[in-house]
N, C-alpha and C. Protein backbone atom coordinates (compact mmCIF):
# COMPACT_ATOMS: atom_id res chain seq x y z
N UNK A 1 0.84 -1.18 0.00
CA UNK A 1 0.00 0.00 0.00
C UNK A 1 0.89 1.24 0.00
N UNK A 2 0.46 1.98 -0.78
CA UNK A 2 1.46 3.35 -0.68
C UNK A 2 0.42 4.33 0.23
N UNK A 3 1.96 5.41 0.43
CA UNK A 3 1.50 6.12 1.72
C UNK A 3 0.41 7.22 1.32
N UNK A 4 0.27 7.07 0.22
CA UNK A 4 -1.19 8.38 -0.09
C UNK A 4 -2.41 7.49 0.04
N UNK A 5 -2.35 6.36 -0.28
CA UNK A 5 -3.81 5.43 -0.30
C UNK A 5 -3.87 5.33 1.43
N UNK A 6 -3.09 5.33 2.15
CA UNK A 6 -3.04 5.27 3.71
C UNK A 6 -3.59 6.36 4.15
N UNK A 7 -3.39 7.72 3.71
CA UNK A 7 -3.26 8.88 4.43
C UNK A 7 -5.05 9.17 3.57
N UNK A 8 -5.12 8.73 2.66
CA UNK A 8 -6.44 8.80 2.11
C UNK A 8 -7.72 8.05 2.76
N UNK A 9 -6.85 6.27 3.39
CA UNK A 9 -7.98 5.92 4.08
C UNK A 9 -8.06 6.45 5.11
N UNK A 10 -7.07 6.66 6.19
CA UNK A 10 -7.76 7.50 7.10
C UNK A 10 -8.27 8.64 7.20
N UNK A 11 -8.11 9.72 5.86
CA UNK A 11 -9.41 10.79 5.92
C UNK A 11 -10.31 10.10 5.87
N UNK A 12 -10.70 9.19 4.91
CA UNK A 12 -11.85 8.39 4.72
C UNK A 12 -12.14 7.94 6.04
N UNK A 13 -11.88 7.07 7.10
CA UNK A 13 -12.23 7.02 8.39
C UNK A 13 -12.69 7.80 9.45
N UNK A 14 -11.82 9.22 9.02
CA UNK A 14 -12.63 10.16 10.18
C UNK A 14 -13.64 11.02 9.99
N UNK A 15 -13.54 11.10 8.63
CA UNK A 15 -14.71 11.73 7.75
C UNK A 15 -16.22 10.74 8.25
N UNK A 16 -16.02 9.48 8.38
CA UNK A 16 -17.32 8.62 8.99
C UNK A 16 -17.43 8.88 10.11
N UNK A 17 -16.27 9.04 10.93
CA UNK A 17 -16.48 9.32 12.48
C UNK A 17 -17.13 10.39 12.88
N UNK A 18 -16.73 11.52 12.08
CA UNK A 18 -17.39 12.70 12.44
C UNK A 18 -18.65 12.77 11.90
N UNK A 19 -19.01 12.16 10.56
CA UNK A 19 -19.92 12.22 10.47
C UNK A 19 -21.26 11.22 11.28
N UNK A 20 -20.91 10.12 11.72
CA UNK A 20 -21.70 9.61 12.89
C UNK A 20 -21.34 9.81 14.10
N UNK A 21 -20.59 10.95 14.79
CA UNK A 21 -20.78 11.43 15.60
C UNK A 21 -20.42 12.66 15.61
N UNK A 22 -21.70 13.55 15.44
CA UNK A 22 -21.85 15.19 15.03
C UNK A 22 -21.30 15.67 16.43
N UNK A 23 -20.66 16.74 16.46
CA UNK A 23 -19.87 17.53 17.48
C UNK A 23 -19.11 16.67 18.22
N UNK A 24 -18.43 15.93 17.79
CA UNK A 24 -17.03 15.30 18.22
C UNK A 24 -15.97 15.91 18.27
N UNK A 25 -15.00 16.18 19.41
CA UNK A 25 -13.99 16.67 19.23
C UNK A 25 -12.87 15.94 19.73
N UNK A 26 -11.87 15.79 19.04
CA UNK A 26 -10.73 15.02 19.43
C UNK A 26 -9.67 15.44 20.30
N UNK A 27 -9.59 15.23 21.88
CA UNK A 27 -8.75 15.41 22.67
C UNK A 27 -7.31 16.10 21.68
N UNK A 28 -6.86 17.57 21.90
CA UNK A 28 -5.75 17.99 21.40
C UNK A 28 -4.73 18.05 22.65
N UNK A 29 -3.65 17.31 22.45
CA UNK A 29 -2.68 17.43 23.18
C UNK A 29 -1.78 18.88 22.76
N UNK A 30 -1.60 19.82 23.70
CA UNK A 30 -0.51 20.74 23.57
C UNK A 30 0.94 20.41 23.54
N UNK A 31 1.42 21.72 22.85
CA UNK A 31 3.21 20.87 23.38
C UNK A 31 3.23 22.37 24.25
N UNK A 32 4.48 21.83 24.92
CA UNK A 32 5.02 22.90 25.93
C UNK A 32 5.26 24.31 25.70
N UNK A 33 5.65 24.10 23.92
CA UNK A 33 5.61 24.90 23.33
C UNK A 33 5.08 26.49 23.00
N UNK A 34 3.71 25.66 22.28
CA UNK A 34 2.60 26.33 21.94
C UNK A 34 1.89 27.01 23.63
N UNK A 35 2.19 26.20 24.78
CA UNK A 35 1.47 26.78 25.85
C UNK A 35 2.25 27.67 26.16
N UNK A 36 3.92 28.14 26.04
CA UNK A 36 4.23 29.16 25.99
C UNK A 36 4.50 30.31 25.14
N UNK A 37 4.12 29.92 24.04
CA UNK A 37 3.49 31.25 22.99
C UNK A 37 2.31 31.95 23.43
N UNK A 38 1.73 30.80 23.97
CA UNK A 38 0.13 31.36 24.56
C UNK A 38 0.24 32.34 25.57
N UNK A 39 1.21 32.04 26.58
CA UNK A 39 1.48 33.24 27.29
C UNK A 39 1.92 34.41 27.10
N UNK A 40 3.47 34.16 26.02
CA UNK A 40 3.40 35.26 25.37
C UNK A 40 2.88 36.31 25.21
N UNK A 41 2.03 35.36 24.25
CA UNK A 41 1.24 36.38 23.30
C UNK A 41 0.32 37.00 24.24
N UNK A 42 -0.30 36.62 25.47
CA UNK A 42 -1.38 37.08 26.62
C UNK A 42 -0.52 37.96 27.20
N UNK A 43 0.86 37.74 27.42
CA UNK A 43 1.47 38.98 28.24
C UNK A 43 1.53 40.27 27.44
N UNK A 44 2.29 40.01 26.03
CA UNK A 44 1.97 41.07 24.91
C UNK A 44 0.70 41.64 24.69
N UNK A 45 0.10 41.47 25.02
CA UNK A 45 -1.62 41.81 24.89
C UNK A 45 -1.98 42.75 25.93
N UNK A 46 -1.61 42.06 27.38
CA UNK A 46 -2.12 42.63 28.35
C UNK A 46 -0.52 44.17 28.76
N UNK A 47 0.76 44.04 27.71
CA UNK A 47 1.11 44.96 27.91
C UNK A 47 0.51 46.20 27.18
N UNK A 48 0.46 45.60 25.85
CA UNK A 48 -0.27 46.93 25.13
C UNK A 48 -0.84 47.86 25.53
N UNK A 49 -2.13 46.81 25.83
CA UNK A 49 -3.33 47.34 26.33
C UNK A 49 -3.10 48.71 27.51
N UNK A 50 -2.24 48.05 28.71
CA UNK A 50 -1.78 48.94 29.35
C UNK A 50 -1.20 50.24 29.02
N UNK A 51 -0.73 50.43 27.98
CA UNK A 51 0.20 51.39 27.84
C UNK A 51 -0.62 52.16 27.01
N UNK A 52 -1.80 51.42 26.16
CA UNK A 52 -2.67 52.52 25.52
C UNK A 52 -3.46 53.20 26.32
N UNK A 53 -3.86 52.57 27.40
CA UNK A 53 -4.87 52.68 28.46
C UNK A 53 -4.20 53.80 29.19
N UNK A 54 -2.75 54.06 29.25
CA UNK A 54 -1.74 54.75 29.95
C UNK A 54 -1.92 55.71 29.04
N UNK A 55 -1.86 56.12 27.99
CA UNK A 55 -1.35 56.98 27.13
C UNK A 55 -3.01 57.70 26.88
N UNK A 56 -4.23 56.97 26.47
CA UNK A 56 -5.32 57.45 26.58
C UNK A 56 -5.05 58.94 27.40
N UNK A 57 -4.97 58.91 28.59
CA UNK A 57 -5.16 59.97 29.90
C UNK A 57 -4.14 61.42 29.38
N UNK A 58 -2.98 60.86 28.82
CA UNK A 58 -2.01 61.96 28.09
C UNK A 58 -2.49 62.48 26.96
N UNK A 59 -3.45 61.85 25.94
CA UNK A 59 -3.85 62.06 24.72
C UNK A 59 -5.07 62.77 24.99
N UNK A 60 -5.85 62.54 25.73
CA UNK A 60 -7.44 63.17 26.43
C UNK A 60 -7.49 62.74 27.72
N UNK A 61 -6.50 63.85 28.40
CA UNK A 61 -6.34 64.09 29.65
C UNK A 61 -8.04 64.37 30.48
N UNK A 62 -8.75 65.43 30.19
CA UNK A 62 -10.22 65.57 30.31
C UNK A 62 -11.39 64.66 30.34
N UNK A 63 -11.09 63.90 28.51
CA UNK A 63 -12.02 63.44 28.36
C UNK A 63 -12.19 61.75 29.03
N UNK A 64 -10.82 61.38 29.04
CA UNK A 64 -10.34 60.38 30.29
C UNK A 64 -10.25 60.34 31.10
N UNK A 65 -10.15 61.18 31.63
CA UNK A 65 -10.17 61.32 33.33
C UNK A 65 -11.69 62.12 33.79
N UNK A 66 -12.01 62.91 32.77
CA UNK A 66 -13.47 63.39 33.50
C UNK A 66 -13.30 64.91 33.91
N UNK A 67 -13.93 65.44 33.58
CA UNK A 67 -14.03 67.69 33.26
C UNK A 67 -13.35 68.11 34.76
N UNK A 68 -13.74 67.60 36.29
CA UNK A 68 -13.29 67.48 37.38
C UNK A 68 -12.24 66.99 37.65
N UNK A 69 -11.64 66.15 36.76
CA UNK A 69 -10.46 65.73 37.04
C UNK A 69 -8.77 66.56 37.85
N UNK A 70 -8.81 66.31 39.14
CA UNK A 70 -7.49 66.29 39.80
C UNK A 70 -5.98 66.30 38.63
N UNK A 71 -6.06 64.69 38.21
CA UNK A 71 -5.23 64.43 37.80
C UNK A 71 -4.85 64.59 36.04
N UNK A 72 -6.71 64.81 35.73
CA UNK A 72 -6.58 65.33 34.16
C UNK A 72 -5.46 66.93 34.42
N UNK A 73 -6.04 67.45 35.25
CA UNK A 73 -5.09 68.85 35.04
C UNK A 73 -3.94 68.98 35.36
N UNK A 74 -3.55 68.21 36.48
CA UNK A 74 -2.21 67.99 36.29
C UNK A 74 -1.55 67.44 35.26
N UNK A 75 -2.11 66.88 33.83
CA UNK A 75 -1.50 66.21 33.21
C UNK A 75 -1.38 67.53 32.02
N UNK A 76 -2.54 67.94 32.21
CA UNK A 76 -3.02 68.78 31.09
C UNK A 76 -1.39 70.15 31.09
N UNK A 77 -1.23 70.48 32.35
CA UNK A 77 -0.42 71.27 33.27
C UNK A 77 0.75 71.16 32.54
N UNK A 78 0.89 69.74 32.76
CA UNK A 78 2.34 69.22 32.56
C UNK A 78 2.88 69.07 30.84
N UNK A 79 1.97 68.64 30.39
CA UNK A 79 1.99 69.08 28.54
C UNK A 79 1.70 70.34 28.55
N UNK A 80 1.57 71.37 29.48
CA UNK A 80 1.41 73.02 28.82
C UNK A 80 3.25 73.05 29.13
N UNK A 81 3.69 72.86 30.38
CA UNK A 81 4.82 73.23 30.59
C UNK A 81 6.15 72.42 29.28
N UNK A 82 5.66 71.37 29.05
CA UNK A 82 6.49 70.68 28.18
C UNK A 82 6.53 71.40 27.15
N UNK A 83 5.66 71.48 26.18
CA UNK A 83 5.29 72.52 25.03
C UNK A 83 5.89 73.77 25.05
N UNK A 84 5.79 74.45 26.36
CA UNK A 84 6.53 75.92 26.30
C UNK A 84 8.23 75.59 26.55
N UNK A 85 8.37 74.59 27.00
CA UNK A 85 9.88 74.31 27.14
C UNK A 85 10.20 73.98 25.34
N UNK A 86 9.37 73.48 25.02
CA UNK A 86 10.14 72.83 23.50
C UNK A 86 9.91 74.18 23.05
N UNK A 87 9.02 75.29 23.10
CA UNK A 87 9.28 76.75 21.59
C UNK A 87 10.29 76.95 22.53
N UNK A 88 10.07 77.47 24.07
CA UNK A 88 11.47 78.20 24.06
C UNK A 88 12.73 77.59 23.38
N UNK A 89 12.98 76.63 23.97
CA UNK A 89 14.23 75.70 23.62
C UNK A 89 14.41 75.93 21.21
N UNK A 90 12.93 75.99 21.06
CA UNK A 90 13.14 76.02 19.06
C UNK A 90 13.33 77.67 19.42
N UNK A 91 12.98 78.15 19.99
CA UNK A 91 13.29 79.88 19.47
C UNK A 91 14.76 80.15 19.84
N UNK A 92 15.23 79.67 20.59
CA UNK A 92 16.51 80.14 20.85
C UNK A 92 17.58 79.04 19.35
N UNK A 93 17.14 77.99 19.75
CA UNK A 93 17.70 77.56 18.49
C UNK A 93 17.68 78.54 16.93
N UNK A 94 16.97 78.25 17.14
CA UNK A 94 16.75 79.46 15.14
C UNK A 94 17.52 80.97 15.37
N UNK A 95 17.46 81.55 16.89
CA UNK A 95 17.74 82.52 17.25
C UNK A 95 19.75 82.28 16.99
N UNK A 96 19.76 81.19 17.40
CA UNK A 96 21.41 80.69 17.08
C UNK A 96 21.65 80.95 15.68
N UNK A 97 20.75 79.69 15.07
CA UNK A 97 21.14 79.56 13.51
C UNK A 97 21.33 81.07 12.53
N UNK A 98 20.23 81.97 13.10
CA UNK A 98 20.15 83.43 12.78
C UNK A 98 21.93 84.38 12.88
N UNK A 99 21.74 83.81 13.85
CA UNK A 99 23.62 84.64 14.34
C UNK A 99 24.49 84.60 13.45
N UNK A 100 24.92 85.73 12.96
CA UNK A 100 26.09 85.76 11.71
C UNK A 100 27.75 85.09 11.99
N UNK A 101 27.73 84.98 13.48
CA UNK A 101 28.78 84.45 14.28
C UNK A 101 28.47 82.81 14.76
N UNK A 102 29.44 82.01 14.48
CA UNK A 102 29.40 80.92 15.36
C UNK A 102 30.30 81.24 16.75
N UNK A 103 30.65 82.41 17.27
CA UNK A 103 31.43 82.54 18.36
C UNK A 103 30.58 83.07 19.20
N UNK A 104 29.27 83.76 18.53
CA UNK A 104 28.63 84.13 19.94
C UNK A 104 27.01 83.78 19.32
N UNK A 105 26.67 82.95 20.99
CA UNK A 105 25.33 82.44 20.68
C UNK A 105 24.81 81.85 22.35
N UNK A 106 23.63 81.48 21.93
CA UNK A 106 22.85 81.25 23.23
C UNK A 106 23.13 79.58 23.99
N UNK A 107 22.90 79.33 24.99
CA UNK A 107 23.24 78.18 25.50
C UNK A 107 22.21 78.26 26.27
N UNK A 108 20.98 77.57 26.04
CA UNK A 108 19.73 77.60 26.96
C UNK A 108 20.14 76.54 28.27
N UNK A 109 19.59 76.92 29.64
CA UNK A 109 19.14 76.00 30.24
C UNK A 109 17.83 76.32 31.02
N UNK A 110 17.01 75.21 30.13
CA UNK A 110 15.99 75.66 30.34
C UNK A 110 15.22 75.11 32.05
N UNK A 111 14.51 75.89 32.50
CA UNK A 111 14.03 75.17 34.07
C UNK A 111 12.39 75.00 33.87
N UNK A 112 11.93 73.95 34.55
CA UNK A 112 10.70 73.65 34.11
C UNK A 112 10.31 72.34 35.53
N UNK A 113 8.97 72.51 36.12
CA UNK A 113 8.32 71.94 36.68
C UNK A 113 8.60 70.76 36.66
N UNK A 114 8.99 70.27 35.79
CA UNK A 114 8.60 68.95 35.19
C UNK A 114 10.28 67.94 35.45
N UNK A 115 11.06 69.16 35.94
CA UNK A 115 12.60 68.47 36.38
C UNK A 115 12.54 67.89 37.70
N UNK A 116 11.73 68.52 38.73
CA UNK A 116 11.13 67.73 39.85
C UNK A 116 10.81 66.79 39.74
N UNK A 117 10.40 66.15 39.00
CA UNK A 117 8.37 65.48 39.35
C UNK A 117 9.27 63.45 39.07
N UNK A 118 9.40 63.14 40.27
CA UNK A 118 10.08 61.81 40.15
C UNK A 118 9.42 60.87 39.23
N UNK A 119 8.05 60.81 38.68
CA UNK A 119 7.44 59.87 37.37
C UNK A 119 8.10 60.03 36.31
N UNK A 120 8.73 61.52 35.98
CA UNK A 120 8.56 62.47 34.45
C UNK A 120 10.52 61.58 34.82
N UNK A 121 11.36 61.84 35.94
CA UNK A 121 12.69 61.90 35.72
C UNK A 121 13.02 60.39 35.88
N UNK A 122 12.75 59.69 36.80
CA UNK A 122 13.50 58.83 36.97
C UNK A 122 12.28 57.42 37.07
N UNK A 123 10.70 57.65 36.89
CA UNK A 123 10.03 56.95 36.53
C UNK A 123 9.66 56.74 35.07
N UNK A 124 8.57 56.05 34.26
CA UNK A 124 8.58 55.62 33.26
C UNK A 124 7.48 56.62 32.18
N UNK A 125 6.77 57.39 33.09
CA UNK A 125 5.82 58.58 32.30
C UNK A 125 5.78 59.37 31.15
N UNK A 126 7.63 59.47 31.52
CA UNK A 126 7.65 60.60 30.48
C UNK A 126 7.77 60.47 29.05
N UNK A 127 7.75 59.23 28.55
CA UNK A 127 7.65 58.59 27.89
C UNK A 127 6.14 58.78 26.84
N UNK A 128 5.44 58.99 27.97
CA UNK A 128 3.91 59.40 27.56
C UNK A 128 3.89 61.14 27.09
N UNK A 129 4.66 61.91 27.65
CA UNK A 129 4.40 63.29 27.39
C UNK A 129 5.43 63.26 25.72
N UNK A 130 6.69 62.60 26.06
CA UNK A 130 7.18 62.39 24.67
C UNK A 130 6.64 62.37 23.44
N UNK A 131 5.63 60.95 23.33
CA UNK A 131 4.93 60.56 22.21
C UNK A 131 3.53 61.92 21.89
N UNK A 132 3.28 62.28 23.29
CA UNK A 132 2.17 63.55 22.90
C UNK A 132 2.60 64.37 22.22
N UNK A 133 4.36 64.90 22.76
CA UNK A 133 4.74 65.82 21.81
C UNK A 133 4.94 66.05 20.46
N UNK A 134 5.34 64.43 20.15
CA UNK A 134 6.10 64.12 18.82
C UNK A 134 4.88 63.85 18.14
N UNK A 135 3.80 63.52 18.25
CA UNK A 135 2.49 63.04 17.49
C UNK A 135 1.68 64.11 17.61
N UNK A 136 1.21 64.42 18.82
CA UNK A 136 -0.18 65.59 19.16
C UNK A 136 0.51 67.14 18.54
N UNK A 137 1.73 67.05 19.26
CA UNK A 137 2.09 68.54 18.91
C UNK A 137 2.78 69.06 17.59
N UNK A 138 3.46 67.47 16.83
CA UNK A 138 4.09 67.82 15.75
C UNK A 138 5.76 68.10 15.89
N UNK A 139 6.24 68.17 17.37
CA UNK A 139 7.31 68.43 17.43
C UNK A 139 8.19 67.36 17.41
N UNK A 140 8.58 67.16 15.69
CA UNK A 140 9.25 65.99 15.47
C UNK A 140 10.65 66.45 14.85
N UNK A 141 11.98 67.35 15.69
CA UNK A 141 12.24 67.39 15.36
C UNK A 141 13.95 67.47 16.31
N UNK A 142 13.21 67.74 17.80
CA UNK A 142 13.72 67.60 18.93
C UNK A 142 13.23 66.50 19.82
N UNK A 143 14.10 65.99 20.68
CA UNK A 143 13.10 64.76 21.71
C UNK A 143 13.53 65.73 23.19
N UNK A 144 12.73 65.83 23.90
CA UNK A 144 12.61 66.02 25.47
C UNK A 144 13.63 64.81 26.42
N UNK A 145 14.25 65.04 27.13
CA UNK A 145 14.83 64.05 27.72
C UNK A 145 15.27 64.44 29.21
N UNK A 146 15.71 63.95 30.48
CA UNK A 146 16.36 64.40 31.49
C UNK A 146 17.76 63.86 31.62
N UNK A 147 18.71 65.11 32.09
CA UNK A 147 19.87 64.83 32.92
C UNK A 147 20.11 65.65 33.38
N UNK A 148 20.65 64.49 34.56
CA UNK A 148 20.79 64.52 36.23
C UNK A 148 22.29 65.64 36.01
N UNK A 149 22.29 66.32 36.69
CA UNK A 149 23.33 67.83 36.62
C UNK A 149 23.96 67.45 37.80
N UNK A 150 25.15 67.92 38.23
CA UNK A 150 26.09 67.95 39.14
C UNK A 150 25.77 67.80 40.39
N UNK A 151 24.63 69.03 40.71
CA UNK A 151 23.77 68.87 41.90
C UNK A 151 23.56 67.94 42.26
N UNK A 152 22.85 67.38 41.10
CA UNK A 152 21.81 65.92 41.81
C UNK A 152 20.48 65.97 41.17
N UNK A 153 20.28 67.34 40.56
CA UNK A 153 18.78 67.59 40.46
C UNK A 153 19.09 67.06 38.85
N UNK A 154 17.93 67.61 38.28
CA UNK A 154 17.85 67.04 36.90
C UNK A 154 17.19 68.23 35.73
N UNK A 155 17.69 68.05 34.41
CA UNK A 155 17.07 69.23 33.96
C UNK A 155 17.02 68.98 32.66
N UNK A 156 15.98 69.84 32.14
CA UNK A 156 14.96 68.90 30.46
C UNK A 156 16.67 69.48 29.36
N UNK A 157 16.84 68.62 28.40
CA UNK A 157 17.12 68.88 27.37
C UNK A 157 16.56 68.36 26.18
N UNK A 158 16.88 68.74 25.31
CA UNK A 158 16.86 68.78 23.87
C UNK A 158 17.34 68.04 22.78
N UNK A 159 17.28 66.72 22.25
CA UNK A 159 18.32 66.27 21.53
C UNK A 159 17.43 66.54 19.78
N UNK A 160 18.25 66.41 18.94
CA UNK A 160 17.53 65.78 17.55
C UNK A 160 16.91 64.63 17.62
N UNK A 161 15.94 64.37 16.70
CA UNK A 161 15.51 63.19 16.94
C UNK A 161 16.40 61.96 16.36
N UNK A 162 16.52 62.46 15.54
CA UNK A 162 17.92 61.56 14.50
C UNK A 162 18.89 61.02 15.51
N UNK A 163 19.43 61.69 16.93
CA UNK A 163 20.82 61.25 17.44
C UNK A 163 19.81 60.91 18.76
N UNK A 164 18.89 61.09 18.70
CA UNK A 164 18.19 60.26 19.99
C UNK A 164 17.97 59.08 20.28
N UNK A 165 17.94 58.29 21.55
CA UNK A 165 17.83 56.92 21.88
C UNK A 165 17.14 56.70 23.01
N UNK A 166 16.56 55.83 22.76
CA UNK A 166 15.37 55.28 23.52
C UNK A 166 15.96 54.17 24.24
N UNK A 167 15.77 54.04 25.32
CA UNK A 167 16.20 52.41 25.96
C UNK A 167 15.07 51.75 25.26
N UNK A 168 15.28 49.90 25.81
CA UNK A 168 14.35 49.14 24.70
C UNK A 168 12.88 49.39 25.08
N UNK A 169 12.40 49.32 26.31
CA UNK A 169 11.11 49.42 26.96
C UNK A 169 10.43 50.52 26.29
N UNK A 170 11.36 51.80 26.49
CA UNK A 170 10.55 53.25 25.93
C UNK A 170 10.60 52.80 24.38
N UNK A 171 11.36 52.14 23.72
CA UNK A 171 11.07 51.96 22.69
C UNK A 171 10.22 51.44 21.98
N UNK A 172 9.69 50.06 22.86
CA UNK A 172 8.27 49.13 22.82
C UNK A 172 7.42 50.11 23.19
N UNK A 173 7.48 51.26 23.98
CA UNK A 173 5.86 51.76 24.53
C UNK A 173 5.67 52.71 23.09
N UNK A 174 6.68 53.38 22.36
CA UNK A 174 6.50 54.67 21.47
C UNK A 174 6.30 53.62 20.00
N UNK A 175 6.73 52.20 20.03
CA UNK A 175 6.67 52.03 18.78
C UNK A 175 5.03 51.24 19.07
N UNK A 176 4.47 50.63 20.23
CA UNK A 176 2.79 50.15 20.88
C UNK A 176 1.92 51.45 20.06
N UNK A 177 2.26 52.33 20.56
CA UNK A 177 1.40 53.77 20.74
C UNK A 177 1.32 54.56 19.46
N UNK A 178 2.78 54.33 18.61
CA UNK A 178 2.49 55.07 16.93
C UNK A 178 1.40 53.86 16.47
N UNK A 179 1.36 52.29 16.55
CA UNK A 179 0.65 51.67 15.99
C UNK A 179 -0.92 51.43 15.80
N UNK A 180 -1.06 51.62 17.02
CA UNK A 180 -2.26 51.96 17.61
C UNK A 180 -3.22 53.15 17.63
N UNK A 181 -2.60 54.47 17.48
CA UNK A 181 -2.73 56.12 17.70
C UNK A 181 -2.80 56.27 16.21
N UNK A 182 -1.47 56.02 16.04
CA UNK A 182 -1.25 57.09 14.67
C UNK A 182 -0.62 56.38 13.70
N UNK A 183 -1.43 55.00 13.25
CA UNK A 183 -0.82 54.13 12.41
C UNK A 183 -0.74 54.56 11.11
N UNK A 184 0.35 54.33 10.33
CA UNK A 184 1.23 55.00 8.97
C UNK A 184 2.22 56.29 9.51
N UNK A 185 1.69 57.07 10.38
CA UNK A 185 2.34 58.60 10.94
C UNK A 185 3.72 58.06 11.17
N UNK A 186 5.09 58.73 10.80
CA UNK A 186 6.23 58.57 11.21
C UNK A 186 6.22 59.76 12.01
């Protein structure tokens, strides 16, 4: 017997089985495998979700959190202060490029609320005001970032986006959030 007339009778066999016994299902054994893709893929899921769910409140601070919202306005607050840090920070720039001299020019340091605030510096948040900027506001041309100064304290700069770097995490939350938000938008 060749192996196609084999593999033929047993379709032919289960094709009867199922058909004399309607809603039969055949015990599927997993491999170890597949039960850990399954998690995977459930942990990937349930990170997303989070981080859109996170980012929601930054994107429609108000309409997510509710007109009363405490914490909508603090957020709302905190993207006004970000925003005025990025024109100042572009006006002085252009104000440079303007200068007929490369020997004399401005060296901003800019101070802003937002160098305090332990979520925005040394927690994972700011990440969220980032993507508002670079998507909501259009300012794709600088990234927002903190470093920690001599003191101890910490203070916003400015990079290009081109020479900017993301650790991998912030990189999974901004590349979650263009897909989801503002899919095709670079």
């Amino acid at each position: 017997m060749k192996l196609s007339d084999a593999v033929s009778n047993f379709s032919n066999k289960m094709e009867r089985f199922f058909q004399a016994y309607p809603g039969a299902d055949l015990e599927r054994r997993t491999s170890p495998d597949s039960v850990a893709q399954k998690k995977l893929a459930q942990a990937d899921f349930a990170f997303k979700k989070s981080v859109a769910e996170t980012y929601k409140k930054y994107r429609f601070p108000y309409k997510t959190l509710g007109e009363d919202s405490v914490e909508a306005g603090i957020i709302s607050h905190d993207e006004d202060q970000l925003l005025a840090a990025y024109n100042l920070f572009k006006a002085v720039t252009e104000a440079n490029e303007k200068s007929s001299t490369g020997e004399t020019f401005l060296k901003p340091q800019i101070i802003t609320s937002l160098s305090s605030q332990d979520q925005y510096t040394v927690g994972e948040n700011f990440i969220y005001l980032q993507v508002w900027l670079y998507f909501e506001q259009k300012a794709k041309d600088f990234c927002p970032s903190f470093e920690s100064s001599a003191d101890g304290n910490f203070k916003i700069i400015f990079t290009p986006v081109k020479n900017f770097k993301r650790n991998h995490r912030e990189s999974e939350i901004f590349a979650t959030l263009a897909s989801v938000f503002y899919p095709g938008e670079k």
